[in-house]
C-alpha atoms as a PDB file:
ATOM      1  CA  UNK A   1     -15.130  25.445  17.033  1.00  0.00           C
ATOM      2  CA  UNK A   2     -13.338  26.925  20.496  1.00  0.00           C
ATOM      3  CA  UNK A   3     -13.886  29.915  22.898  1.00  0.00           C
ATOM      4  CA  UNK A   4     -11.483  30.663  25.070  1.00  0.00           C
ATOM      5  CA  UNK A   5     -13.067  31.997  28.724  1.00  0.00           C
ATOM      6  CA  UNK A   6     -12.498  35.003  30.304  1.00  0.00           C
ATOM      7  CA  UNK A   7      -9.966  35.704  33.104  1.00  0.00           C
ATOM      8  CA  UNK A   8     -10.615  34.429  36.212  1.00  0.00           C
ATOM      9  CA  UNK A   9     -10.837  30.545  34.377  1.00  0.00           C
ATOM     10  CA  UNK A  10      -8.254  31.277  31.673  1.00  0.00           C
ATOM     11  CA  UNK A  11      -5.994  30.700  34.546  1.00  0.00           C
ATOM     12  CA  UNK A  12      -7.049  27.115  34.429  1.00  0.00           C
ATOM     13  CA  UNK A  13      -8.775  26.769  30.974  1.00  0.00           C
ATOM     14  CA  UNK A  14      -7.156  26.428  27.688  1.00  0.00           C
ATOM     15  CA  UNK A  15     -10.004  26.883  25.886  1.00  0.00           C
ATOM     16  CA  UNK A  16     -13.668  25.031  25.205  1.00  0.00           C
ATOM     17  CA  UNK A  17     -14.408  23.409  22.461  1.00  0.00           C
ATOM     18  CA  UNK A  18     -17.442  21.491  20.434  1.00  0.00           C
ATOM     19  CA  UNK A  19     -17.225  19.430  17.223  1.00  0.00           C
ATOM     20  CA  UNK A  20     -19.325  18.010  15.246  1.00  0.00           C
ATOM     21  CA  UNK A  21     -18.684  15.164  12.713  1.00  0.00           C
ATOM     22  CA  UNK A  22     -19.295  12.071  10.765  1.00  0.00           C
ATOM     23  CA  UNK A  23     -16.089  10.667  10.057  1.00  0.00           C
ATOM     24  CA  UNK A  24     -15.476   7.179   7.891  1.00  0.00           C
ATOM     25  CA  UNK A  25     -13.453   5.931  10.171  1.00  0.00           C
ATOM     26  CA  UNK A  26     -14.920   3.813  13.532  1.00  0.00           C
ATOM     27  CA  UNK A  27     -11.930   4.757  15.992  1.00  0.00           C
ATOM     28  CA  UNK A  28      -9.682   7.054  16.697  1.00  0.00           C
ATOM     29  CA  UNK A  29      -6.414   7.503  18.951  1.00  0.00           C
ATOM     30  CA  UNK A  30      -6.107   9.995  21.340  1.00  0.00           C
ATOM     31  CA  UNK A  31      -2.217  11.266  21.957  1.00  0.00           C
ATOM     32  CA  UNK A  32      -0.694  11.735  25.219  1.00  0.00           C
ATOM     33  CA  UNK A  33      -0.814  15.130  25.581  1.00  0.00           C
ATOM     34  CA  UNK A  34      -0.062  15.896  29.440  1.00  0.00           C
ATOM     35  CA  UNK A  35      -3.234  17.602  29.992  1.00  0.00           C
ATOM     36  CA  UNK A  36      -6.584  16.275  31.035  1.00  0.00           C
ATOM     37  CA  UNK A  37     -10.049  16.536  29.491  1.00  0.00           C
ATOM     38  CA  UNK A  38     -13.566  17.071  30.829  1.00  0.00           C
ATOM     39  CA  UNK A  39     -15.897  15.974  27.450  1.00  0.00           C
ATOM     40  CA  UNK A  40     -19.773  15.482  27.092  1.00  0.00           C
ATOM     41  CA  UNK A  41     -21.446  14.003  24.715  1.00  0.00           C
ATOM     42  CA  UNK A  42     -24.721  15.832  23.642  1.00  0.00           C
ATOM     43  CA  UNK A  43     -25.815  12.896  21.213  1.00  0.00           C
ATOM     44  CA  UNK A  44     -25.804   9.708  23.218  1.00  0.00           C
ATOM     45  CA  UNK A  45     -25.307   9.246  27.398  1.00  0.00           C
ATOM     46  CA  UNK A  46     -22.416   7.543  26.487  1.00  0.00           C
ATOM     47  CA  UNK A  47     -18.577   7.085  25.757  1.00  0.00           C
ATOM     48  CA  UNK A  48     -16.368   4.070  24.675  1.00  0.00           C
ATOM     49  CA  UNK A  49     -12.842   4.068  25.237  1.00  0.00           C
ATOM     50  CA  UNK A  50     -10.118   1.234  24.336  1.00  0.00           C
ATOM     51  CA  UNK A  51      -7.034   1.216  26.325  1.00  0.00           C
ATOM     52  CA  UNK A  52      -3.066   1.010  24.211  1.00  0.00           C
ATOM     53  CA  UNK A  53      -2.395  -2.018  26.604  1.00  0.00           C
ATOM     54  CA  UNK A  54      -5.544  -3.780  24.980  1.00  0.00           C
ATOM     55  CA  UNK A  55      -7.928  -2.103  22.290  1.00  0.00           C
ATOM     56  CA  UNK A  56      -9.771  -4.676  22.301  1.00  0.00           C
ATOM     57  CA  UNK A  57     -11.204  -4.311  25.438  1.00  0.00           C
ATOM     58  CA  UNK A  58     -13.593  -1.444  25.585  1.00  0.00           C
ATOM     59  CA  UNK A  59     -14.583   0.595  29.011  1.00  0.00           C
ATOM     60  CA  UNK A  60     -18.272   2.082  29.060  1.00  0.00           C
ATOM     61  CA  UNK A  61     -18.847   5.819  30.713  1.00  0.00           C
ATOM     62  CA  UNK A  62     -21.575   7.883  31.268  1.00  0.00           C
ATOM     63  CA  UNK A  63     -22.235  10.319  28.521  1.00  0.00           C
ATOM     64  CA  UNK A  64     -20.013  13.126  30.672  1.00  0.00           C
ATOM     65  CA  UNK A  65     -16.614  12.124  31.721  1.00  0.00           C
ATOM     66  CA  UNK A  66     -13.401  13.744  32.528  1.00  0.00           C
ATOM     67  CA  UNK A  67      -9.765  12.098  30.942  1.00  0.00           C
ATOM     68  CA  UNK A  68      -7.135  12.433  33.393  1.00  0.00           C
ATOM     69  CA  UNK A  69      -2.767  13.270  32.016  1.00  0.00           C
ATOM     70  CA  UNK A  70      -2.143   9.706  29.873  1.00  0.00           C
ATOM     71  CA  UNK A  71       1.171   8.579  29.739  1.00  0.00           C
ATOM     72  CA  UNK A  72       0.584   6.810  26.802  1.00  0.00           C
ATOM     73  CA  UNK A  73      -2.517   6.870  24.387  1.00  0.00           C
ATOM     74  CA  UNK A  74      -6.171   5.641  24.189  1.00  0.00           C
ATOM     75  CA  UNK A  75      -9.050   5.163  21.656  1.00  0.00           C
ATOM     76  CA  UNK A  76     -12.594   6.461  21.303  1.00  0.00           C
ATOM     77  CA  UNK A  77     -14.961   5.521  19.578  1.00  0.00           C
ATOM     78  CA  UNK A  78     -15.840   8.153  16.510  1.00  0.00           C
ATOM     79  CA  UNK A  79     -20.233   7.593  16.382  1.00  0.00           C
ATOM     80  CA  UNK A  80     -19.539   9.972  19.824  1.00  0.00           C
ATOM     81  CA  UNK A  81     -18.462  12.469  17.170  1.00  0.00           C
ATOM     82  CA  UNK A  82     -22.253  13.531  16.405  1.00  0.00           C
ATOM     83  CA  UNK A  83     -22.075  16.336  19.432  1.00  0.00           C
ATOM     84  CA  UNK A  84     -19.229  16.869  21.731  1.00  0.00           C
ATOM     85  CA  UNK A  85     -18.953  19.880  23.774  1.00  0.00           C
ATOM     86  CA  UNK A  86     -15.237  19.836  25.837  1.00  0.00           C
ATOM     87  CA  UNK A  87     -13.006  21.637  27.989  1.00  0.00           C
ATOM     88  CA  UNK A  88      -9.656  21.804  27.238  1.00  0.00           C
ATOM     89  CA  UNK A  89      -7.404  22.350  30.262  1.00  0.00           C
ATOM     90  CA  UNK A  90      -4.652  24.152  30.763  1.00  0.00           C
ATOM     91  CA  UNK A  91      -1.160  21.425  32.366  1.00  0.00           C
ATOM     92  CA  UNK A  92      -2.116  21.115  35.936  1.00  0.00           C
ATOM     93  CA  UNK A  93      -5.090  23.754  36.140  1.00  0.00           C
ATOM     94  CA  UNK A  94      -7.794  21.010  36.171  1.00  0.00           C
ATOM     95  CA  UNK A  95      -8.244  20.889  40.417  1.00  0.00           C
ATOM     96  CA  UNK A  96      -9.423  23.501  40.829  1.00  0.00           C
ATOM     97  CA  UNK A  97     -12.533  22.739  38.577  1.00  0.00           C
ATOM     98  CA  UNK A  98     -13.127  19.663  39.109  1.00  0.00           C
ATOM     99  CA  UNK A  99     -12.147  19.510  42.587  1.00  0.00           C
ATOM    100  CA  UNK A 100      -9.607  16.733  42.801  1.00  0.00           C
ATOM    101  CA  UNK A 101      -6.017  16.475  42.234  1.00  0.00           C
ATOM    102  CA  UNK A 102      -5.120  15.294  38.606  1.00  0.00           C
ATOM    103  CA  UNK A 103      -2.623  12.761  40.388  1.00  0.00           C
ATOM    104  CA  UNK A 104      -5.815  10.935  41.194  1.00  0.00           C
ATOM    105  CA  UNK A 105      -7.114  10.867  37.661  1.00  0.00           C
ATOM    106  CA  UNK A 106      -3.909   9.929  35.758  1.00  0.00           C
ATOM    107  CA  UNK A 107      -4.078   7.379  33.002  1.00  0.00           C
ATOM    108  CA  UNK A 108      -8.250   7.033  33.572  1.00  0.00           C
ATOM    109  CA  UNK A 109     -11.180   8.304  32.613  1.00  0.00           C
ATOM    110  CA  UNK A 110     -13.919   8.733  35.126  1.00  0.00           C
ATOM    111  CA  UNK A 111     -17.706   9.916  35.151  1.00  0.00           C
ATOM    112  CA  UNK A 112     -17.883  13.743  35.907  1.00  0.00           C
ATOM    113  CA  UNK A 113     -20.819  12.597  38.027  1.00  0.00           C
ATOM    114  CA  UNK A 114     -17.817  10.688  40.682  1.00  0.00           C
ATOM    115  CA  UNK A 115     -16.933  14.299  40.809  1.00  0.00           C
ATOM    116  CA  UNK A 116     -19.949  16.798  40.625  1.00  0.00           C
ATOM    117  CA  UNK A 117     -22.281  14.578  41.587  1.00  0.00           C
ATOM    118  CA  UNK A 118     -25.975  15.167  40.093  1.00  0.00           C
ATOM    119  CA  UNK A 119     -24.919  18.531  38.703  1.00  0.00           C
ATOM    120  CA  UNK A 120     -23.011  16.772  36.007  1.00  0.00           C
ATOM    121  CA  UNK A 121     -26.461  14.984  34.753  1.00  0.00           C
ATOM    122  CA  UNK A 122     -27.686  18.738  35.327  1.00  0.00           C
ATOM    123  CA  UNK A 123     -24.699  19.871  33.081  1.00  0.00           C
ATOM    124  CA  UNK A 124     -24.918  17.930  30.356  1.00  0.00           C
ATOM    125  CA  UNK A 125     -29.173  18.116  30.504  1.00  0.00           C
ATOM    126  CA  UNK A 126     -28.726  21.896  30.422  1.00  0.00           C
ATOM    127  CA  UNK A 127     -26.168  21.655  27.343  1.00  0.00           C
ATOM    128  CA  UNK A 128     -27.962  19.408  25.574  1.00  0.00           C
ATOM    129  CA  UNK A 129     -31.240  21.550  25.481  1.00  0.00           C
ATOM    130  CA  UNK A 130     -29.342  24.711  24.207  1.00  0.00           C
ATOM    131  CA  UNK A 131     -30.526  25.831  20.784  1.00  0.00           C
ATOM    132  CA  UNK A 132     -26.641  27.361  19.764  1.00  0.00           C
ATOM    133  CA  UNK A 133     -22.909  26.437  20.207  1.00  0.00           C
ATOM    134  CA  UNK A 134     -22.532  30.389  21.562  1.00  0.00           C
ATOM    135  CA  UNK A 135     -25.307  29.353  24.590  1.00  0.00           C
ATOM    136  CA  UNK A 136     -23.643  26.323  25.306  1.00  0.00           C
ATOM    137  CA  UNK A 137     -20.580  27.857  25.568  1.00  0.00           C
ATOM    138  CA  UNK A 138     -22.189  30.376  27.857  1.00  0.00           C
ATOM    139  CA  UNK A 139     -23.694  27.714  30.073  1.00  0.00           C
ATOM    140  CA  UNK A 140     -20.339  25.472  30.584  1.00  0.00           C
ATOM    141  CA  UNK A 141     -18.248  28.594  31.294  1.00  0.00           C
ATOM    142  CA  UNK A 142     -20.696  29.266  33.862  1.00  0.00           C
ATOM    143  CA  UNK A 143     -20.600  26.047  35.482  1.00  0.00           C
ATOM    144  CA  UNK A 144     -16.722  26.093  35.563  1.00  0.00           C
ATOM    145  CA  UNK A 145     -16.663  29.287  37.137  1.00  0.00           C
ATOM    146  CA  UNK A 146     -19.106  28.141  39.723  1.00  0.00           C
ATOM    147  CA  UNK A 147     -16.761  25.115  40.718  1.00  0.00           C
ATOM    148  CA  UNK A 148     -13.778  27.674  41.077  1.00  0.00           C
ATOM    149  CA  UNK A 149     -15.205  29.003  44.783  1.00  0.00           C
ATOM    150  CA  UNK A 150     -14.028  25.700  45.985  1.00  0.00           C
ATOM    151  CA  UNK A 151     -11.124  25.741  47.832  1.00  0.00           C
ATOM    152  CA  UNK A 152      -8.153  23.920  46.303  1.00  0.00           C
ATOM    153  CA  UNK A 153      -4.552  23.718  48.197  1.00  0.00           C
ATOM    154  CA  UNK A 154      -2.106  24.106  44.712  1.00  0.00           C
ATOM    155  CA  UNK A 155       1.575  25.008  45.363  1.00  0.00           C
ATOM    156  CA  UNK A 156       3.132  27.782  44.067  1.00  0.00           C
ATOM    157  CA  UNK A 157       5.961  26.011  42.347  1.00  0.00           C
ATOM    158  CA  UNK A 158       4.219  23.812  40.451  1.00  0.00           C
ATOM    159  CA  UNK A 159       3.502  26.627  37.870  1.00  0.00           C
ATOM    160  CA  UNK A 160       7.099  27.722  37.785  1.00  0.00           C
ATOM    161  CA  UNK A 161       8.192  24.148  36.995  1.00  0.00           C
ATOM    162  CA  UNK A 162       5.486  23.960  34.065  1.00  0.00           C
ATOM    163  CA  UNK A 163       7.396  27.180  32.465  1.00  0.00           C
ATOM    164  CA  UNK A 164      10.429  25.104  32.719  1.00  0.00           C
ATOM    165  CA  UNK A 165       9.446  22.098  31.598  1.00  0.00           C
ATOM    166  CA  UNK A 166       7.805  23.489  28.740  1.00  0.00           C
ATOM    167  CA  UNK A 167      10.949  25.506  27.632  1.00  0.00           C
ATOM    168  CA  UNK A 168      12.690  22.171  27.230  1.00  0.00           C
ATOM    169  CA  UNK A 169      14.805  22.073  30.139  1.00  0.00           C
ATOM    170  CA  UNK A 170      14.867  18.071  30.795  1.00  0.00           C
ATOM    171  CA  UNK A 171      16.739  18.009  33.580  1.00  0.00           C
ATOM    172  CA  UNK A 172      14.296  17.815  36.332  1.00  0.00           C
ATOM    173  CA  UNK A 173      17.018  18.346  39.053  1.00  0.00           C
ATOM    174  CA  UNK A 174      18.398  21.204  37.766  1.00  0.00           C
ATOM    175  CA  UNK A 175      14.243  22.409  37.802  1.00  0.00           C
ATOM    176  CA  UNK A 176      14.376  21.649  41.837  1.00  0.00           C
ATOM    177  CA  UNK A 177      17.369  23.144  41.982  1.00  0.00           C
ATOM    178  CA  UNK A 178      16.208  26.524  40.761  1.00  0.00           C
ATOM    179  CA  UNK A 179      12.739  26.640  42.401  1.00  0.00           C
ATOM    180  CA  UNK A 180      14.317  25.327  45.923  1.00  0.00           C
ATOM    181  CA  UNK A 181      13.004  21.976  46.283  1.00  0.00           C
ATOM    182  CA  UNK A 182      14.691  18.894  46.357  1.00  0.00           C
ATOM    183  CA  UNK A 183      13.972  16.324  43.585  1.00  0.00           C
ATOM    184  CA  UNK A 184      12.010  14.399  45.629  1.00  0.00           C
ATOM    185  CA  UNK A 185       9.558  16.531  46.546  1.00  0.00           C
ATOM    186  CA  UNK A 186       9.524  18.645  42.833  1.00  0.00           C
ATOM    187  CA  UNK A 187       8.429  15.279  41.820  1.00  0.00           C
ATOM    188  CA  UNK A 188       5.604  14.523  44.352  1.00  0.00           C
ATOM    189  CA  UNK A 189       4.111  17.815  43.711  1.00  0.00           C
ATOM    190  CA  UNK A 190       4.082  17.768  40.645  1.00  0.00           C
ATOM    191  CA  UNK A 191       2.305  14.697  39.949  1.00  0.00           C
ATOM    192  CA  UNK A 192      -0.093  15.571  42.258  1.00  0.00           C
ATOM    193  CA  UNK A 193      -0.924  18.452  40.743  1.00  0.00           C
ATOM    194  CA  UNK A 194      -0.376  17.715  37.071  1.00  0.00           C
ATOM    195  CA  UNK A 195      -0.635  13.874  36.721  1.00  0.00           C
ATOM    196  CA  UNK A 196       2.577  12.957  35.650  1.00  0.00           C
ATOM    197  CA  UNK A 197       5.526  13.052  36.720  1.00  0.00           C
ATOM    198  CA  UNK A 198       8.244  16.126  35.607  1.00  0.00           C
ATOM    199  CA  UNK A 199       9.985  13.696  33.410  1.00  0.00           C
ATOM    200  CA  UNK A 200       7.039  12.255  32.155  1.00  0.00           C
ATOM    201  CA  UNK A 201       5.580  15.979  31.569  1.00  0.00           C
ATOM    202  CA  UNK A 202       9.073  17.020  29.456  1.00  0.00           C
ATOM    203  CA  UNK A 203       9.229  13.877  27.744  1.00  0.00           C
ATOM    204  CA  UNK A 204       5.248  14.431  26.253  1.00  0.00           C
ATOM    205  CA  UNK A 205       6.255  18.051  25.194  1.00  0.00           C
ATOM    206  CA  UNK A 206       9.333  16.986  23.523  1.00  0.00           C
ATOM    207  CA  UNK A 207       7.374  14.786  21.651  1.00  0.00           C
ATOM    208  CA  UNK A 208       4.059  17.171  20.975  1.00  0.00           C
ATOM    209  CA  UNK A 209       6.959  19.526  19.679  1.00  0.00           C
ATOM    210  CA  UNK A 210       8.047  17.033  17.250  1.00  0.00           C
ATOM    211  CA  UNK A 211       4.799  16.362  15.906  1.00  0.00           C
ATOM    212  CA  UNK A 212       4.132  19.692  15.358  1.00  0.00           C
ATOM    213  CA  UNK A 213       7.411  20.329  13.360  1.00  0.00           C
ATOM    214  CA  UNK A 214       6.800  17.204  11.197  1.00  0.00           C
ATOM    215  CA  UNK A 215       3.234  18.583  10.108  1.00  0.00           C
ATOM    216  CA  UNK A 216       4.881  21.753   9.395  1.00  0.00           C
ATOM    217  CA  UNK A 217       7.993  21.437   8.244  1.00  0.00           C
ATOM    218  CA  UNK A 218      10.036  19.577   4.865  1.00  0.00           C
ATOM    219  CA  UNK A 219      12.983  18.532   7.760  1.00  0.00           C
ATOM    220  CA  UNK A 220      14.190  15.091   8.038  1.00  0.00           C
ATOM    221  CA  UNK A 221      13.383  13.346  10.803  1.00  0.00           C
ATOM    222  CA  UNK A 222      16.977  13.284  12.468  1.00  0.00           C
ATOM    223  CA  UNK A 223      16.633  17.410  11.716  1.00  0.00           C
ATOM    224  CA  UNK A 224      13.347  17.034  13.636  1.00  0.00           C
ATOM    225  CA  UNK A 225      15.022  15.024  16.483  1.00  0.00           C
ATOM    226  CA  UNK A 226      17.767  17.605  16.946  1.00  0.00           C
ATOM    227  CA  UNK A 227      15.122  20.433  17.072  1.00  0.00           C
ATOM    228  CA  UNK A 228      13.288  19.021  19.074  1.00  0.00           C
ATOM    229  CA  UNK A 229      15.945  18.149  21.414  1.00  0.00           C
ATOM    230  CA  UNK A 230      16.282  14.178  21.260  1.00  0.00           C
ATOM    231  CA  UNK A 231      19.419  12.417  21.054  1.00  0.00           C
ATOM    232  CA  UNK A 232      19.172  11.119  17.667  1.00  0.00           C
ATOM    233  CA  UNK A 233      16.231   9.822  15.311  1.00  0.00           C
ATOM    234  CA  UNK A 234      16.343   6.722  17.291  1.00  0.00           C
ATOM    235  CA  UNK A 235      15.338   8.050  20.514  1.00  0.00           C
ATOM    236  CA  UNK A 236      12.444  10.322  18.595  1.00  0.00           C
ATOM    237  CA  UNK A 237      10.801   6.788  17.409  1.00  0.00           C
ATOM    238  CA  UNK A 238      11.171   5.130  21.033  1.00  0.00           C
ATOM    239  CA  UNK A 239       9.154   8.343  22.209  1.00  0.00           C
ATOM    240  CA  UNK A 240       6.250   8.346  19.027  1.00  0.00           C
ATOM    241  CA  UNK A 241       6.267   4.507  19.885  1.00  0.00           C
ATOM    242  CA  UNK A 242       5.266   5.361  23.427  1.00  0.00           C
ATOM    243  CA  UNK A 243       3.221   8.338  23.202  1.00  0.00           C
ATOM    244  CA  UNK A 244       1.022   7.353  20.130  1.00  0.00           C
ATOM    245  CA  UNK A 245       1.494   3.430  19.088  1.00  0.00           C
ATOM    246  CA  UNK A 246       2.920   4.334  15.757  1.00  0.00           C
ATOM    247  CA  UNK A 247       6.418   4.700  13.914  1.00  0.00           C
ATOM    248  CA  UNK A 248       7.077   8.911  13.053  1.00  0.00           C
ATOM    249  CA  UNK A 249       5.962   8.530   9.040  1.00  0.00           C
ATOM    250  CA  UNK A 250       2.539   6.209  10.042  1.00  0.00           C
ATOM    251  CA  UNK A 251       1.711   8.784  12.380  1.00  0.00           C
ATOM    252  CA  UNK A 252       2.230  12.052  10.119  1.00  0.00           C
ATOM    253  CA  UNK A 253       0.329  10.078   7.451  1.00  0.00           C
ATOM    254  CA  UNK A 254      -2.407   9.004  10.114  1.00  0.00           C
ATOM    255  CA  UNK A 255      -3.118  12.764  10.839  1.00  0.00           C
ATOM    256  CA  UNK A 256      -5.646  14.549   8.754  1.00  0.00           C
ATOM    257  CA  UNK A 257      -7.018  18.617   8.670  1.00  0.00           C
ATOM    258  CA  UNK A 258     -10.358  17.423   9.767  1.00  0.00           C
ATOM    259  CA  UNK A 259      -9.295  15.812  12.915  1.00  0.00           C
ATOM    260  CA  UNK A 260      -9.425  17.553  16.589  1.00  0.00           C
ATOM    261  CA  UNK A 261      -6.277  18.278  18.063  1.00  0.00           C
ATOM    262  CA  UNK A 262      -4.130  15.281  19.474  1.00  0.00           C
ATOM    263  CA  UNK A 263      -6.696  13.151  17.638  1.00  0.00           C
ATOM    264  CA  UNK A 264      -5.407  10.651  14.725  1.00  0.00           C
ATOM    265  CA  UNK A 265      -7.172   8.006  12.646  1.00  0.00           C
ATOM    266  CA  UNK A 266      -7.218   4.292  14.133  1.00  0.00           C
ATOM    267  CA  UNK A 267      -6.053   1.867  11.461  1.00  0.00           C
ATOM    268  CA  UNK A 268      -8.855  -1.011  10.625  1.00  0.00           C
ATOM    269  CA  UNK A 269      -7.565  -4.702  10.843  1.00  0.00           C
END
């Protein structure tokens, strides 16, 4: 289920969301997706996440915690699917929220309380207690809009390059170029303020484009590629490689209805 707030945070916010599940699978991978993620679990104080460098190897947070921009992806543990409550933000409109700049959070997760302090215990204590989804809805669009009368110092090109960027343009010169910035400093801002770098940004769109024509679409892959504006088939598997740990057809057939968005089943083994 999602809610998407009201104006002023739909500036920032894509939309909230809660799920609730008991899937048969243990783990599941998390996509890069350019955006970050502020999550709570209402079941257990608790989160496990597993790294692509080693999945194996299993980081502990508190049972609130924010995702920062991945450049690759990571795994969670599913028994967290019992109650999640999330925010969904919108490419680079996490600082003002949560009060530091995504360049800081980028491939990490980190306790909300590092952030907000005790209100994040408050947060999730208040969220947990709620008798409906519509209440806790109510009561995390609240605190988000409470955290927005912080002062935050965001650039004004930043947004500009996003609409770029998200067109397809790859060339992140030609971006500068247009906005009046040298590459240089398009790319320092922009990482501060998103958590990747432009290239990085494009390069996770192209792909999320992909993805989504594969899962709707009877195209071939190299069709797929030259929608989506790669090279050649090739360079489309480099990027799924990268971005999600599997080869185009394992990933497609890895994806299922019931699964959140940018979420995919975890093979066993």
């Amino acid at each position: 289920m999602t809610y998407e707030p009201a104006p002023p945070l739909s500036m920032f916010v894509e939309y909230l969301w809660w799920l609730r599940d008991q899937p048969s699978h243990a783990r599941e991978r998390i996509l890069a997706s350019g955006t970050q993620e502020l999550v709570i679990n209402l079941h257990e104080d608790s989160f496990e996440i597993g790294s692509a460098d080693d999945e194996a190897c299993v980081r502990r947070f508190s049972g609130a915690m924010v995702s920062g921009a991945y450049s690759r992806y990571f795994v969670i543990d599913t028994r967290a699917h019992a109650s999640l409550i999330g925010v969904h933000f919108k490419p680079g409109g996490s600082w003002p929220v949560l009060g530091t700049p995504p360049g800081e959070l980028a491939d990490t997760h980190v306790d909300l309380s590092v952030l907000w302090g005790i209100k994040a215990r408050e947060l999730r204590e208040q969220l947990g207690t709620a008798r409906t989804t519509e209440e806790r809805f109510r009561l995390l669009e609240a605190a988000l809009l409470a955290r927005l009368s912080q002062p935050c110092c965001r650039s004004a090109v930043v947004p500009a390059a996003l609409r770029h960027l998200m067109r397809g343009d790859m060339n992140v010169g030609r971006v500068a170029s247009e906005l009046g910035l040298s590459r240089r400093r398009l790319i320092e801002l922009f990482t501060t303020e998103v958590g990747t770098t432009p290239k990085l940004f494009a390069r996770i769109q192209r792909f999320q484009t992909a993805l989504a024509l594969a899962g709707g679409s009877t195209w071939t892959w190299a069709e797929i590629a030259l929608q989506a504006g790669y090279c050649d088939q090739s360079h489309l598997i480099r990027d799924f490689v990268t971005f999600s740990g599997f080869a185009p057809t394992i990933l497609v057939a890895n994806l299922g209805p019931q699964l959140k968005e940018n979420h995919v089943t975890q093979p066993t083994g």
